[in-house]
Protein backbone atom coordinates (compact mmCIF):
# COMPACT_ATOMS: atom_id res chain seq x y z
CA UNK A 1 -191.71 70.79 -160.19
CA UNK A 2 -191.65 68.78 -157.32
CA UNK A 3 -190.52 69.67 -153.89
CA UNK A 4 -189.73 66.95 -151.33
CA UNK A 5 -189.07 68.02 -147.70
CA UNK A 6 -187.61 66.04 -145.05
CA UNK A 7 -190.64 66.32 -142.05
CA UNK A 8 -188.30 67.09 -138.81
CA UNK A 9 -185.42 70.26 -138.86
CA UNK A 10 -183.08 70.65 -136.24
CA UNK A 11 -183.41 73.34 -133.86
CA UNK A 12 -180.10 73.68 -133.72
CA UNK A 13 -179.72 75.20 -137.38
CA UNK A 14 -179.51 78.11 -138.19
CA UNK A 15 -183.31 79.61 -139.88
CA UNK A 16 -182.77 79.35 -143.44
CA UNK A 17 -179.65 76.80 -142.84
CA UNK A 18 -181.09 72.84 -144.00
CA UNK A 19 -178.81 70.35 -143.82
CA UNK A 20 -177.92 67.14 -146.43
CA UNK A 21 -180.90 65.71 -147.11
CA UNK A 22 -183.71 67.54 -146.05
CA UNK A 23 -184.49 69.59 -149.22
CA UNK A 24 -184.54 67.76 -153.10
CA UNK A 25 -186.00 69.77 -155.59
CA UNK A 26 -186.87 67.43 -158.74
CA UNK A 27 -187.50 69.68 -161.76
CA UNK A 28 -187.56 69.21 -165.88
CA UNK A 29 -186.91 72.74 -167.30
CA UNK A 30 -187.58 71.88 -170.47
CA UNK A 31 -191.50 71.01 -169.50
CA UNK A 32 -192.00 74.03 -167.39
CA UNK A 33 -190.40 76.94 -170.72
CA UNK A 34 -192.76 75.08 -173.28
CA UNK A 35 -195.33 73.07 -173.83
CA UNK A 36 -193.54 70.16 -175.48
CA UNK A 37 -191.46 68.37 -173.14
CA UNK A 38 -188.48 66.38 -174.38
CA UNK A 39 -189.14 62.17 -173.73
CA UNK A 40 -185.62 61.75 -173.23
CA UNK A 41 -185.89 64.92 -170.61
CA UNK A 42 -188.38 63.07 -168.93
CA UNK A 43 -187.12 60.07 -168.78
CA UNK A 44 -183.72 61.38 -167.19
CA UNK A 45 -185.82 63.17 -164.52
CA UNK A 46 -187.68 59.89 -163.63
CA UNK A 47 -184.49 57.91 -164.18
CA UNK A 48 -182.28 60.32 -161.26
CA UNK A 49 -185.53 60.32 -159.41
CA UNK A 50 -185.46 56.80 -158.81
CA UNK A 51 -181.69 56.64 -158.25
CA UNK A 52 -182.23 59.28 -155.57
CA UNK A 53 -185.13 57.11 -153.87
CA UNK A 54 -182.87 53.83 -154.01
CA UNK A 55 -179.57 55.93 -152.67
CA UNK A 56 -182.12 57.39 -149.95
CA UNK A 57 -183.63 54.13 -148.91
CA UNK A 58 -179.73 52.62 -148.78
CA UNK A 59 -178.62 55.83 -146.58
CA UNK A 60 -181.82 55.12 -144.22
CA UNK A 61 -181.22 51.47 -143.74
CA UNK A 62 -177.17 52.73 -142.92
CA UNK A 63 -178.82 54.65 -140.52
CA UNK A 64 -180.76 52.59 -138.93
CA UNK A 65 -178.64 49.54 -138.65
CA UNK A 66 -175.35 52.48 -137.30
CA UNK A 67 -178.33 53.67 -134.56
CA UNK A 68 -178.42 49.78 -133.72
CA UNK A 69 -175.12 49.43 -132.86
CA UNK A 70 -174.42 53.16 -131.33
CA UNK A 71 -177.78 52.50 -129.23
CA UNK A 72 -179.26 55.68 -130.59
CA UNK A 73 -179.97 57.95 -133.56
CA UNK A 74 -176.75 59.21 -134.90
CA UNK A 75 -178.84 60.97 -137.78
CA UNK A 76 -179.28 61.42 -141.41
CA UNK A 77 -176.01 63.23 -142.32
CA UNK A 78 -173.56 61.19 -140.00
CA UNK A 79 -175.54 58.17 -141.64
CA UNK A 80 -174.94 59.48 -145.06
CA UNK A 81 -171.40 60.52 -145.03
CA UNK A 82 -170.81 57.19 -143.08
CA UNK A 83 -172.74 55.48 -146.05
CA UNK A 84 -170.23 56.93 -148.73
CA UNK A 85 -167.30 55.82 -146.96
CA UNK A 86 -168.30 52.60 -146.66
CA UNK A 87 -169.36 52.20 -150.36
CA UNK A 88 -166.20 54.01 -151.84
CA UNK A 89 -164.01 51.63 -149.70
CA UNK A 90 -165.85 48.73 -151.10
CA UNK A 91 -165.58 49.94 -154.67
CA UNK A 92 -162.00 50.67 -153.91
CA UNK A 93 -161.60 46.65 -152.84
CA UNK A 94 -163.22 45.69 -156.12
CA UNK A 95 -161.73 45.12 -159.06
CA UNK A 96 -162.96 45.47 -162.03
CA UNK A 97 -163.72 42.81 -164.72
């Protein structure tokens, strides 16, 4: 099991509270009840893990280039949710082949 925390919380939370992206916990069940863990189990772990780095890395970049034009940090969850907007609209425009 792997547990990935983001490094800085809010004050402003709640104890206990964390918001979107600040806690991912990547875990194979299947290798943790026995000692035979499923390849395909495996692989789908690794596989989501490194869709969750590459969406991650995508939402930080959104941040960073939003903070550029707001002329400060507008933060990980206004960065996110502005990130899925953004990429649902241009899926919307799309069309599919």
């Amino acid at each position: 099991m792997l547990l990935l925390v983001r490094p800085e919380v809010s004050p402003a939370r709640p104890c206990g509270r964390r918001g979107i992206g600040e806690i991912f916990l990547v875990s194979n069940p299947s290798s943790q009840s026995s000692g035979s863990a499923s390849a395909d189990g495996d692989d789908t772990a690794k596989s989501l893990y490194r869709r969750f780095l590459e969406v991650r890395e995508n939402v930080l970049r959104h941040k960073w280039l939003k903070s550029e034009e707001a002329g400060s940090d507008i933060g990980f969850e206004a960065a996110l949710v502005d990130w899925v907007k953004t990429t649902e609209a241009e899926t919307k425009e799309t069309p599919n082949s």
